[in-house]
Protein backbone atom coordinates (compact mmCIF):
# COMPACT_ATOMS: atom_id res chain seq x y z
CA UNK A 1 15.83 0.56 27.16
CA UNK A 2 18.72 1.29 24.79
CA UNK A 3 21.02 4.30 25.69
CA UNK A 4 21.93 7.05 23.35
CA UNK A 5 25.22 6.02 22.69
CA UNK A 6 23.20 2.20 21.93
CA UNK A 7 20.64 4.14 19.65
CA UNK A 8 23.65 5.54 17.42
CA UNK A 9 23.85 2.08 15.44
CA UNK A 10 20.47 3.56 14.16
CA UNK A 11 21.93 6.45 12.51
CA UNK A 12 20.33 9.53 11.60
CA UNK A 13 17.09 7.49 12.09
CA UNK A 14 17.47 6.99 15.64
CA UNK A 15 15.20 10.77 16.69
CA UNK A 16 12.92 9.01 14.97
CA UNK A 17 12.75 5.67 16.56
CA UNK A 18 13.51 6.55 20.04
CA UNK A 19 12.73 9.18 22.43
CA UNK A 20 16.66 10.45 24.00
CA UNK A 21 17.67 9.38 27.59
CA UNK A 22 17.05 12.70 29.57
CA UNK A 23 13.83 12.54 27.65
CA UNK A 24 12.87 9.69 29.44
CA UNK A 25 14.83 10.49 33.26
CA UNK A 26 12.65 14.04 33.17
CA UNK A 27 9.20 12.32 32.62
CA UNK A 28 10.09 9.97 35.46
CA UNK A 29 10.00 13.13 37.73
CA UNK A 30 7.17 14.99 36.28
CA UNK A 31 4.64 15.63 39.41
CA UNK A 32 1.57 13.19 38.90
CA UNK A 33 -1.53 12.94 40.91
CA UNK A 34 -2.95 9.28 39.91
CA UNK A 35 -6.03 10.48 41.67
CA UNK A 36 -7.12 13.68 39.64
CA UNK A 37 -5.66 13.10 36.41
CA UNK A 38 -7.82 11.81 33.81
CA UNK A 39 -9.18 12.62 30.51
CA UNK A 40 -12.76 13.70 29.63
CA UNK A 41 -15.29 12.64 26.36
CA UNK A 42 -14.80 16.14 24.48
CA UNK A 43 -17.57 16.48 21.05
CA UNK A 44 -14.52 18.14 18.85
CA UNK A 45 -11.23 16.84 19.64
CA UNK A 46 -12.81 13.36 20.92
CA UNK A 47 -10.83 13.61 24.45
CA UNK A 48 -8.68 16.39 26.45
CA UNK A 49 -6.49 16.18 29.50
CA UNK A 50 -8.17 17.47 32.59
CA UNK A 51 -8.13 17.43 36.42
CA UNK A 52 -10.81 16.56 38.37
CA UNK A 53 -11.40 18.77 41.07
CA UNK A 54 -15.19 17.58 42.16
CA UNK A 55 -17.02 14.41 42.47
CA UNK A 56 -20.23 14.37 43.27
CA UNK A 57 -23.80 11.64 42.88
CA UNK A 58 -22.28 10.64 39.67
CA UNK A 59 -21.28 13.88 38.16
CA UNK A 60 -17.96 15.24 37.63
CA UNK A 61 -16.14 18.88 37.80
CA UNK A 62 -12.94 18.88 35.34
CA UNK A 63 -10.67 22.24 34.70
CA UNK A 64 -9.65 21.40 30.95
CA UNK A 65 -5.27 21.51 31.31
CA UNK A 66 -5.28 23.57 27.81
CA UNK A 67 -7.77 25.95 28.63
CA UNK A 68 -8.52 25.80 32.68
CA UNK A 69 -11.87 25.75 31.42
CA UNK A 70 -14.44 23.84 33.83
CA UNK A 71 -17.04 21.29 33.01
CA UNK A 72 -19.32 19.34 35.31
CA UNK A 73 -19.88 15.89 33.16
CA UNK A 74 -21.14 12.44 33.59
CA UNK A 75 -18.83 9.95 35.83
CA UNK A 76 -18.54 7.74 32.85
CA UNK A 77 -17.15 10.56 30.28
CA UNK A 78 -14.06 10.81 32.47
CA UNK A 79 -10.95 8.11 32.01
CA UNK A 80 -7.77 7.80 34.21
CA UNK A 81 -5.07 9.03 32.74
CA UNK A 82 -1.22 6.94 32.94
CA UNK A 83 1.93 8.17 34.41
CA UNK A 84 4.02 10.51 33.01
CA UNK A 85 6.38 7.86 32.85
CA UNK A 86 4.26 6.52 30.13
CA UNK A 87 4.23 9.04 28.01
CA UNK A 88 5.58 7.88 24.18
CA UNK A 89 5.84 4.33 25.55
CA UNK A 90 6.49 2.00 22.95
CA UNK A 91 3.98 -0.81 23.68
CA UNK A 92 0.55 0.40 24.56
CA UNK A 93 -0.27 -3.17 26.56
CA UNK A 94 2.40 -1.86 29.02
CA UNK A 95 -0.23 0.55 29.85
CA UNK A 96 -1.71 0.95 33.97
CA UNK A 97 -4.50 2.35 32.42
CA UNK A 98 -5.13 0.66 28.74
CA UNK A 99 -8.28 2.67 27.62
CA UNK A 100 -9.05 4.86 24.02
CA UNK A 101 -8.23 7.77 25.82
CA UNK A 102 -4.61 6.42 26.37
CA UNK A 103 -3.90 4.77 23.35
CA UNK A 104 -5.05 7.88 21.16
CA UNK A 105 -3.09 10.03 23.27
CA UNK A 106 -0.02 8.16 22.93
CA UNK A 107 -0.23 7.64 19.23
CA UNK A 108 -0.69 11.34 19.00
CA UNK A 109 1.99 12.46 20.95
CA UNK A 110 4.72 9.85 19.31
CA UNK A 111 3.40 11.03 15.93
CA UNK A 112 4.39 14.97 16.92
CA UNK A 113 7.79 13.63 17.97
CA UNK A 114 7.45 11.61 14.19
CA UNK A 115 7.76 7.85 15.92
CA UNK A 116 5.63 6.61 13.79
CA UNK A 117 5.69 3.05 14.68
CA UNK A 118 4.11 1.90 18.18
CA UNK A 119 4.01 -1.54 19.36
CA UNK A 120 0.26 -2.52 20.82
CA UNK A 121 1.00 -6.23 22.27
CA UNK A 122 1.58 -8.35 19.19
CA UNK A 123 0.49 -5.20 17.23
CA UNK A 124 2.14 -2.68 15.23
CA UNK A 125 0.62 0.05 14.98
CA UNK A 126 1.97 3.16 11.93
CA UNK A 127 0.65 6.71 11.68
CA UNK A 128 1.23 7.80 7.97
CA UNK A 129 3.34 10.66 8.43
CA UNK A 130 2.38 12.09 4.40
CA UNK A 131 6.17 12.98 4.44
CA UNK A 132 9.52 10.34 3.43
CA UNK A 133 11.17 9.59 7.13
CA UNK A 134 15.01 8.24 6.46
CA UNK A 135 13.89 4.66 8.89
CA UNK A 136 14.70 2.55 6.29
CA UNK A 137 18.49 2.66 5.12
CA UNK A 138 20.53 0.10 5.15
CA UNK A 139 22.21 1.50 8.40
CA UNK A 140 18.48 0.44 10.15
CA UNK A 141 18.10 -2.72 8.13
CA UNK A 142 21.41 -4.03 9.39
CA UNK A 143 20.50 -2.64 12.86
CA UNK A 144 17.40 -4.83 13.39
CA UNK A 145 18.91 -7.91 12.12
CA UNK A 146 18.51 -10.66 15.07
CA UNK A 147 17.26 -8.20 17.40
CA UNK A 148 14.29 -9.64 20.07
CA UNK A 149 11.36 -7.30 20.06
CA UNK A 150 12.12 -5.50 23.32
CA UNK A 151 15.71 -5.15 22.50
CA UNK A 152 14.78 -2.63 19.52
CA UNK A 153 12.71 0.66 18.95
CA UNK A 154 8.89 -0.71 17.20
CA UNK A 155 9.38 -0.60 13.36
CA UNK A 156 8.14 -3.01 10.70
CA UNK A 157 11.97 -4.04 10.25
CA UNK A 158 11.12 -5.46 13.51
CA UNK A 159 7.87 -7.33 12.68
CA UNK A 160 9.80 -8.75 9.87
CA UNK A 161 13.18 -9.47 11.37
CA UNK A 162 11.01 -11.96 14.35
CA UNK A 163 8.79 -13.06 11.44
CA UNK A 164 12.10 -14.56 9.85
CA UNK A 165 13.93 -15.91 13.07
CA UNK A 166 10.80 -17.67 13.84
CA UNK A 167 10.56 -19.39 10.98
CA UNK A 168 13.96 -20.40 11.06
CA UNK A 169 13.74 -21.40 15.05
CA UNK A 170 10.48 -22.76 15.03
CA UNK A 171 10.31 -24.48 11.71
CA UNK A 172 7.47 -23.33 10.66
CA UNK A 173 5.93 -20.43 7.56
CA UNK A 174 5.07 -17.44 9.09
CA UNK A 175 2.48 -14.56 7.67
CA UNK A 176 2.71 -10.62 8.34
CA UNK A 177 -1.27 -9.17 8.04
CA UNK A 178 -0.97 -5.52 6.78
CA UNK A 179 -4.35 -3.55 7.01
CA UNK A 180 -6.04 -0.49 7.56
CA UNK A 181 -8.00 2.13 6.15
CA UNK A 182 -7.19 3.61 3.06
CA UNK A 183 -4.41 5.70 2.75
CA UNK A 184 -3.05 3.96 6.73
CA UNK A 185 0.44 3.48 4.64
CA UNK A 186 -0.06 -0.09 4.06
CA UNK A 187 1.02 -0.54 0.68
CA UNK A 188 4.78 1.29 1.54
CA UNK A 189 5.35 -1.27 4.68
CA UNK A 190 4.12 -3.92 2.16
CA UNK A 191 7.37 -2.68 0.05
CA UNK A 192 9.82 -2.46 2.94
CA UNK A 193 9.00 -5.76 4.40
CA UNK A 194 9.68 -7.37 1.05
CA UNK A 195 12.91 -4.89 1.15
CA UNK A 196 13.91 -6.30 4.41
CA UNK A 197 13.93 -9.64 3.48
CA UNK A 198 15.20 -9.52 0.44
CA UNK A 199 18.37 -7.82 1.74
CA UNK A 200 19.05 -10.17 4.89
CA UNK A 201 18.38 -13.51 3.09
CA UNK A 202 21.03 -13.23 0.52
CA UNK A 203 24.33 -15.22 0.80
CA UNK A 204 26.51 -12.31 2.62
CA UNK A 205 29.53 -11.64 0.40
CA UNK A 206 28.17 -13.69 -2.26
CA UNK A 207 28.36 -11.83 -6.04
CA UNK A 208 24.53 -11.89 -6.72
CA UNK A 209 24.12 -14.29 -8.66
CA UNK A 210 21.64 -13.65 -12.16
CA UNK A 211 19.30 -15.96 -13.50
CA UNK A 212 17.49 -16.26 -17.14
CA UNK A 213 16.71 -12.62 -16.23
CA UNK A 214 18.05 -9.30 -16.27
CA UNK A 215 17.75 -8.66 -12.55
CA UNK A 216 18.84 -11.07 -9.34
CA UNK A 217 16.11 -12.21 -7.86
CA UNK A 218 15.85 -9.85 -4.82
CA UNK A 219 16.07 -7.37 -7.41
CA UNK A 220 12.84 -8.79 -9.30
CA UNK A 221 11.05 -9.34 -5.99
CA UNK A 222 11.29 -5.81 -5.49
CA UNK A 223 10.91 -4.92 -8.80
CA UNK A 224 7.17 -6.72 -9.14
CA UNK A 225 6.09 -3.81 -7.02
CA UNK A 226 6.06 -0.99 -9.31
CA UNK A 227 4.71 -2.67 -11.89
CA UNK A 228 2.17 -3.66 -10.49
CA UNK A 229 1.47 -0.30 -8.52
CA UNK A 230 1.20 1.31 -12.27
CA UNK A 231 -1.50 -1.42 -13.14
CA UNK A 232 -3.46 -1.88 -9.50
CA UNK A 233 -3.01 1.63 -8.07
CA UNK A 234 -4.61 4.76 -8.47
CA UNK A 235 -5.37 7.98 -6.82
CA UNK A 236 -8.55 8.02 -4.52
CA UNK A 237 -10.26 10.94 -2.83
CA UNK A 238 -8.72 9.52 0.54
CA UNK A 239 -5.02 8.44 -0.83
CA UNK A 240 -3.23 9.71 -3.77
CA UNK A 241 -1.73 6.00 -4.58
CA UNK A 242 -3.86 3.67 -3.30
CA UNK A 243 -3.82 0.23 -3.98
CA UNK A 244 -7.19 -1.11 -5.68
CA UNK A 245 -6.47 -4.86 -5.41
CA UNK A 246 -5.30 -7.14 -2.58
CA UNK A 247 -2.43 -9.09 -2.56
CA UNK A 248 -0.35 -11.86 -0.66
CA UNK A 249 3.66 -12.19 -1.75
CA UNK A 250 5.07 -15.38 -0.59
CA UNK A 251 8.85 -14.95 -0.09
CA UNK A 252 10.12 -18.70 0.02
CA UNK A 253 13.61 -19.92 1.75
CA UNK A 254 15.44 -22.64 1.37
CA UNK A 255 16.76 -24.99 4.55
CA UNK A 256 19.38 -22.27 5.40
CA UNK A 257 16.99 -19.37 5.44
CA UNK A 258 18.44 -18.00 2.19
CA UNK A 259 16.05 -16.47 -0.12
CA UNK A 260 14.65 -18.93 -2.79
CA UNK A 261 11.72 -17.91 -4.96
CA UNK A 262 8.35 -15.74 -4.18
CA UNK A 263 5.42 -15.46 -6.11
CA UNK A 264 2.02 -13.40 -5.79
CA UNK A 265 -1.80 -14.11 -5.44
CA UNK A 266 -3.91 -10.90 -5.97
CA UNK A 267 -7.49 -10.41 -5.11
CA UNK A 268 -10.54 -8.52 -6.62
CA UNK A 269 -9.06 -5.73 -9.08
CA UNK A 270 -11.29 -2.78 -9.06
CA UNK A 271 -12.11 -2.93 -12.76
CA UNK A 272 -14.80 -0.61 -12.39
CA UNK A 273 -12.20 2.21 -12.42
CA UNK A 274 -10.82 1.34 -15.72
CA UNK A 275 -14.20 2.79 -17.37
CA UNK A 276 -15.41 5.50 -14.63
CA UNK A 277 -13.40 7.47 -12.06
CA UNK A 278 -15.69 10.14 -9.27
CA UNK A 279 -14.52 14.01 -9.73
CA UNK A 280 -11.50 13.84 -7.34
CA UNK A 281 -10.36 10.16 -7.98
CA UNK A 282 -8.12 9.43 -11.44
CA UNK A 283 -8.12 6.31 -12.79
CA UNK A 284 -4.99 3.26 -12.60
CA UNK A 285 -1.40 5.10 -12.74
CA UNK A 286 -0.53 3.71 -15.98
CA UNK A 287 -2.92 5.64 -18.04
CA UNK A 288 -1.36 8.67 -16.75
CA UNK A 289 2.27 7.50 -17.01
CA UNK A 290 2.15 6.86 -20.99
CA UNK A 291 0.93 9.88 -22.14
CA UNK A 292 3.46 12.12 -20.62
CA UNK A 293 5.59 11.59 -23.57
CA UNK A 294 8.58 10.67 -21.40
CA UNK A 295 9.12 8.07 -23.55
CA UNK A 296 7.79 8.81 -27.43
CA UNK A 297 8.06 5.44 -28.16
CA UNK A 298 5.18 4.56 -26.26
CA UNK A 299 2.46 7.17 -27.80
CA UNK A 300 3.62 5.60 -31.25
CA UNK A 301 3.49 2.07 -30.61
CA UNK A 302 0.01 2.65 -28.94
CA UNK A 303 -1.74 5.24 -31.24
CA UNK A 304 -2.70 7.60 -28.40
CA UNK A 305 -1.88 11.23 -27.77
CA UNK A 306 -0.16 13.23 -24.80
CA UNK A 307 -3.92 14.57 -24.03
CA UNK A 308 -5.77 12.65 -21.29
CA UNK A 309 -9.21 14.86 -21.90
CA UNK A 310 -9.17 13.33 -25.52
CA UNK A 311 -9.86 9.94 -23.65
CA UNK A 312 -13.11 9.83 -21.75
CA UNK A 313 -12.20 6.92 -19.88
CA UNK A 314 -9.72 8.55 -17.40
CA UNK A 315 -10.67 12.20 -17.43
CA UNK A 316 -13.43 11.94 -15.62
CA UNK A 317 -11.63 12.75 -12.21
CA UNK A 318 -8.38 14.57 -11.78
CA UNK A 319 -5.58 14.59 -14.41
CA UNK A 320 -2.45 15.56 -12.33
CA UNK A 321 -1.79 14.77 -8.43
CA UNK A 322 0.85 16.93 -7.30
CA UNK A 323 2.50 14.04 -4.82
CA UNK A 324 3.24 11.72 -8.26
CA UNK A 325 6.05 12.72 -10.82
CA UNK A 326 3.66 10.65 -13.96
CA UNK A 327 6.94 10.91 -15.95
CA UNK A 328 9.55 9.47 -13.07
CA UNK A 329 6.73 7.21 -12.61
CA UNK A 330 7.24 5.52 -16.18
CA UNK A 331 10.83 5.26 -16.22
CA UNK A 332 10.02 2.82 -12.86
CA UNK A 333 7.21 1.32 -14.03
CA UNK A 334 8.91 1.01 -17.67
CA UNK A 335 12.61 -0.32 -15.85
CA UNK A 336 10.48 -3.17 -13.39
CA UNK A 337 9.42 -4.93 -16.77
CA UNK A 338 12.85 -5.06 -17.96
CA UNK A 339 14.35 -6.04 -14.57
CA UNK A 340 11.46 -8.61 -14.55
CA UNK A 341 12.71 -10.77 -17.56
CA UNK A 342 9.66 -9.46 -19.78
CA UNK A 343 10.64 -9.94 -23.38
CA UNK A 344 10.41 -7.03 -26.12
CA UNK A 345 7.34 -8.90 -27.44
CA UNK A 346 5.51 -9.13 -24.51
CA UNK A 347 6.42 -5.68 -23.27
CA UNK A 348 5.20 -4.04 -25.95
CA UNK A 349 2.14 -6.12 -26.13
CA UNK A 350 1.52 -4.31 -22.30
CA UNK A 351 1.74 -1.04 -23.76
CA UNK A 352 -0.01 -1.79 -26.71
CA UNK A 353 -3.05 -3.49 -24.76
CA UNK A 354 -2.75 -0.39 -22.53
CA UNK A 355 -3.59 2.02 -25.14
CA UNK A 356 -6.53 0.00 -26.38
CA UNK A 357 -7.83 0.13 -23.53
CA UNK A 358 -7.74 3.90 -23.81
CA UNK A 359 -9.40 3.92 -27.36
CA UNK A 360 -12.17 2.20 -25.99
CA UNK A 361 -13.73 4.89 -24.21
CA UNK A 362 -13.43 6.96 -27.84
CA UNK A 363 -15.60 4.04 -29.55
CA UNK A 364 -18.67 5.94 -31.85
CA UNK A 365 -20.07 3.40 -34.06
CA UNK A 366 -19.85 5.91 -37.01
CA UNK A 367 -16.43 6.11 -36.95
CA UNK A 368 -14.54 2.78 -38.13
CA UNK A 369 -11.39 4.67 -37.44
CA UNK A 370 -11.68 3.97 -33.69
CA UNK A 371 -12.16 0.59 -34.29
CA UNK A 372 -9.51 0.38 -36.74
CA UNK A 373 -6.77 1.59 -33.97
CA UNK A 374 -8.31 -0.80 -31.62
CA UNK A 375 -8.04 -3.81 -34.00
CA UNK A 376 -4.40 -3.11 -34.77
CA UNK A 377 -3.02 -2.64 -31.16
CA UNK A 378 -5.39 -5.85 -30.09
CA UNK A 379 -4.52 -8.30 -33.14
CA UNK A 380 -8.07 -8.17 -34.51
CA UNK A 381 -10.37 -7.81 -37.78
CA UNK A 382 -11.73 -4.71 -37.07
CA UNK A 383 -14.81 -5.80 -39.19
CA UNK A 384 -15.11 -9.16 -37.07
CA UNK A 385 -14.76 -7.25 -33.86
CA UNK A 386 -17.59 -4.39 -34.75
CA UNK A 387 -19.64 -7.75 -35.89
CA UNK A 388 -19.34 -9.46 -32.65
CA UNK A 389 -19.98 -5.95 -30.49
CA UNK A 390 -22.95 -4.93 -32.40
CA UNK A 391 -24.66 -8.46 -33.22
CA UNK A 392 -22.87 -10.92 -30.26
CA UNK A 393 -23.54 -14.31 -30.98
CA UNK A 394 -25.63 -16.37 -27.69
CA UNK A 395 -25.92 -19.50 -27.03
CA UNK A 396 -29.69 -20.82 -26.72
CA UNK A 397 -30.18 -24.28 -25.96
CA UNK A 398 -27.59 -25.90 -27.73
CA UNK A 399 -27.99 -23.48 -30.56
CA UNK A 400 -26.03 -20.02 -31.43
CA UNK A 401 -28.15 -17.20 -32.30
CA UNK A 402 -27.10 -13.73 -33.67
CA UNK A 403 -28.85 -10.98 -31.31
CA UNK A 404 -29.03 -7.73 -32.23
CA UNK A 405 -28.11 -4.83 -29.87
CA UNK A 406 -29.36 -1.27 -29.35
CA UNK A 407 -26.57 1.93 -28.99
CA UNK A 408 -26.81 1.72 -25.35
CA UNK A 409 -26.20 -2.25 -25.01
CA UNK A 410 -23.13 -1.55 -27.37
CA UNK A 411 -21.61 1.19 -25.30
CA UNK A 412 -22.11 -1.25 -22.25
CA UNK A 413 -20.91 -3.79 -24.00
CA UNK A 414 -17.30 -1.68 -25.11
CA UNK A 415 -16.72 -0.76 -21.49
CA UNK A 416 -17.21 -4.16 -20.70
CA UNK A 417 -14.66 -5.47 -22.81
CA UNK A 418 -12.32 -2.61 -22.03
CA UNK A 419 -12.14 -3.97 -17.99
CA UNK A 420 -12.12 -7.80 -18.97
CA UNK A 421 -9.11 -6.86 -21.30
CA UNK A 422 -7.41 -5.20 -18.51
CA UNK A 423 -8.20 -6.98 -16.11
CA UNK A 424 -7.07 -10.56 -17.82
CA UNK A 425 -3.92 -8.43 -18.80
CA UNK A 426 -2.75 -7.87 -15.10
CA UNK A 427 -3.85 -11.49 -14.10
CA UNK A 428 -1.24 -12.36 -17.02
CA UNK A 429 1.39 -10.19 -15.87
CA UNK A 430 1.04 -11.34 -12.41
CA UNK A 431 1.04 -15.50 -13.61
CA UNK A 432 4.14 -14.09 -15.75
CA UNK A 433 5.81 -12.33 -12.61
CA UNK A 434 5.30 -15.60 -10.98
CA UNK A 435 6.96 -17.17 -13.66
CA UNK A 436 10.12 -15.47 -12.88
CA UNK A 437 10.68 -15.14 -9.51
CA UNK A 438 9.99 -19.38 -9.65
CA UNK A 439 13.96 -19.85 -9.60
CA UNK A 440 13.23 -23.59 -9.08
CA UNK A 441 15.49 -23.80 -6.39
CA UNK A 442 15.02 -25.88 -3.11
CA UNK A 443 13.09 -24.36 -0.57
CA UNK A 444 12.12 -24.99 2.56
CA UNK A 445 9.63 -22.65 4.24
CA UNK A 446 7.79 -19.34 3.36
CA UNK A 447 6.86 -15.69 4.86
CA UNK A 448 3.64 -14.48 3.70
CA UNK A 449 2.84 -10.87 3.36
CA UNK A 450 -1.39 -10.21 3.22
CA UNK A 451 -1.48 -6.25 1.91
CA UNK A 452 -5.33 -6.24 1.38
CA UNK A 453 -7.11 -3.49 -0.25
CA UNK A 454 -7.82 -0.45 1.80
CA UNK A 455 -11.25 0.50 3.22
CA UNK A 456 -13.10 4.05 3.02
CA UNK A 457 -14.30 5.25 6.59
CA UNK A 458 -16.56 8.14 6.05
CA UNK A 459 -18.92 10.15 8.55
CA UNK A 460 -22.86 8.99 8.93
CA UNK A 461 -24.76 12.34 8.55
C-alpha cells in the first residue's frame, strides 16, 4: 500500500484515490468483535450495522449501531460483518466475509469519502458521483503508466493501462466491457479510456504529426466522441446524457504499441426518439444544440427557427436540462466535424439533413410550404416527394402498383421517413469517421472498448 509521500505523484487527485496512512493505521486498531458484528436485512435502507446480543432456535436479537434500537429477526436476515481493517478496501474479493451486505457497504462508504472507483476481482466497479472529480489530468495519466494493478489506487486509467501492457506482453488484442444501468457513468469512462490511450501511445517527444485532416489522429479519436454524443445521446428520465446506441471503438497499434488507426461499430440507434420523446425525456442533443442561435449560420442554412415548441417532434418532453450548456454544446459538437476532416459540403449537408428532420414533424398536407423547405434542405422535387408519400408505389408480383394512402398512413409514413433519414445519416457519419481515423498505417494489434447502451431498472409495483 502506497505511502502518502508515494500517493503525491497523484496530485491533487490523490484524496480521491486513496484513503491517507493514519487513515488506514487507526482502523487497524478499531475494537472488533468478529463474533457479534454483523449486519441485518432492513425493508428501507436494505441493510444496517448491528450487534447481536441474542441467539436463540433460529431467531436473532440485534441493537441497530445508529439507533440502539432492538430487533429479534430470522437467523438468515443477519450477515457477518468484516474487520475494520477492511473498511474502504480497494478490492472487494479481498473480503473475509464477501456477501451483499459487505460489498454495498463498502461501495457506500468509499463513495462518501468520493473513491469512486473499487476494484471487485477482475472488476471495476464506479459510483457516478453527478459531480466533475479532477482523476483524470495528465498528472494521473502519467501516474498510472506501467503500473501493475496492486501497485496503484483502482481507476479506469488502471483497467486501461494493464489492458495495453498486455497486449504488448502477451501478443494478443485485448477488449475493455463497459456496462451498467443507465446513467452508471459508462459513456464518460468510455471517453477517458479512449483519452488514456490516445495520450500514452503517441511517439513521446514526437511533433504530432497531421494527416489529410485538420486534427492528429489522437485528436480525431477523441474528437468522434462529441459528435457522435450530439447525434446518439439524449436526455432520459434516468440520465440527462445518455447514450441511445451501443458502440465498440477499436484503437489499433502498430508492432511498437504506438497508436495506428481506430474505427467504430455502433449498434441499434433508438430511432424511435427522433419522432416521440415521454414528458421528462428530450429528444437527441443536436436538435437542441442548433436552435440556440449560437451559431446563425445554422438556423439559415436549415430553415428552422430558435423555437423548439414550433417543432412537434422534440417538444414533446423537456426543452432545457439544466446540467447541458445547448450552446457550449454546439461549438463542440460543431469543432469535432472540423477536427474530423468533414468537408464544407458534407458538413453542411449534416446540418441541413438535421433540420429536415425537424420540418418533418410540421408536415400538413395542405400546406406545400412544409414540403417545399423539406425538398430544398433534402435535394428533392417537392412535387415528386408529396407523390411518393401520399400514393407510394408497391411492388406486387413483379408488377408496381400506385396505392393510395389515407391521412393517418401519411403521417406514419412522414415519421417514418424522418428516423430512416436520420438514422442512415449517423450510419454515414460513423462509415465517414471511420474513414478518417483509417491512417493506413501498419498495425499490429487492437484494444476494443464495448460501451453498450444503458438499461432502465425500475420498481415492480
Amino acid at each position: 500500500m502506497s505511502t502518502d509521500a508515494e500517493m503525491a505523484m497523484y496530485g491533487k487527485a490523490a484524496i480521491y484515490l486513496r484513503k491517507p496512512e493514519r487513515e488506514r493505521i487507526e482502523a487497524q486498531s478499531k475494537p472488533f468483535d468478529a463474533k457479534t458484528a454483523a449486519y441485518v436485512a432492513d425493508p428501507k435502507e436494505l441493510y444496517l450495522k448491528c450487534t447481536i446480543t441474542k441467539k436463540e432456535g433460529g431467531k436473532v436479537t440485534v441493537k441497530l449501531l445508529d439507533t440502539q434500537e432492538e430487533r429479534t429477526v430470522k437467523e438468515d436476515d443477519v450477515t457477518p460483518m468484516n474487520p475494520p481493517k477492511y473498511d474502504k478496501i480497494e478490492d472487494m474479493a479481498m473480503m473475509t466475509h464477501l456477501n451483499e451486505a459487505s460489498v454495498l457497504y463498502n461501495l457506500k462508504e468509499r463513495y462518501a469519502a468520493w473513491m469512486i472507483y473499487t476494484y471487485s476481482g477482475l472488476f471495476c466497479a464506479t459510483v457516478n458521483p453527478y459531480k466533475w472529480l479532477p482523476v483524470y489530468d495528465s498528472d494521473v495519466v502519467a501516474a498510472y503508466r506501467g503500473k501493475k494493478r496492486m501497485e496503484a489506487p483502482p481507476h479506469i486509467f488502471s483497467v486501461s493501462d494493464n489492458a495495453y501492457q498486455f497486449m504488448a506482453t502477451d501478443r494478443e488484442n485485448q477488449s475493455v466491457l463497459i456496462t451498467g444501468e443507465s446513467g452508471a457513468g459508462k459513456t464518460v469512462n468510455t471517453k477517458r479510456v479512449i483519452q488514456y490511450f490516445a495520450t500514452i501511445s503517441v511517439s513521446g517527444g514526437e511533433k504530432k504529426k497531421e494527416n489529410k485532416m485538420q486534427g492528429s489522429l489522437e485528436d480525431q479519436i477523441i474528437a468522434a466522441n462529441p459528435l457522435l454524443e450530439a447525434y446518439g445521446n439524449a436526455k432520459t428520465v434516468r440520465n440527462d446524457n445518455s447514450s441511445r446506441f451501443g458502440k465498440f471503438i477499436r484503437i489499433h497499434f502498430g508492432t511498437t504499441g504506438k497508436l495506428a488507426s481506430a474505427d467504430i461499430e455502433t449498434y441499434l440507434l433508438e430511432k424511435s426518439r427522433v419522432t416521440f420523446q415521454l414528458p421528462d425525456e428530450r429528444g437527441y442533443h443536436i436538435f437542441y444544440q442548433m436552435m440556440t442561435n449560437h451559431k446563425p449560420e445554422i438556423i439559415e442554412m436549415t430553415l428552422i427557427t430558435t423555437n423548439p415548441y414550433d417543432f412537434p417532434m422534440c417538444s414533446q418532453g423537456q426543452i432545457a436540462v439544466a446540467s447541458i450548456d445547448d450552446k457550449e454544446e454546439l461549438v463542440a459538437t460543431d469543432t469535432a466535424i472540423d477536427i474530423l476532416g468533414f468537408v464544407n459540403e458534407e458538413k453542411v449537408a449534416i446540418y441541413k439533413f438535421t433540420g429536415a428532420v425537424l420540418h418533418h414533424g410540421n408536415m400538413k398536407f395542405k400546406q406545400k410550404q412544409q414540403a417545399d423547405k423539406i425538398g430544398y434542405l433534402l435535394g428533392l422535387n417537392s412535387a415528386d416527394m408529396l407523390k411518393a408519400l401520399c400514393y407510394p408505389r408497391v411492388k406486387v408480383g413483379n408488377e408496381y402498383v400506385t396505392k393510395g394512402q389515407t391521412v393517418p398512413q401519411v403521417n406514419n409514413s412522414v415519421s417514418a421517413l424522418a428516423k430512416s433519414i436520420y438514422e442512415k445519416m449517423f450510419l454515414w457519419m460513423v462509415i465517414r469517421i471511420n474513414q478518417m481515423l483509417d491512417t493506413k498505417q501498419p498495425r499490429q494489434f487492437f484494444i476494443g472498448v464495448l460501451d453498450i447502451a444503458g438499461f432502465e431498472i425500475f420498481n415492480v409495483s
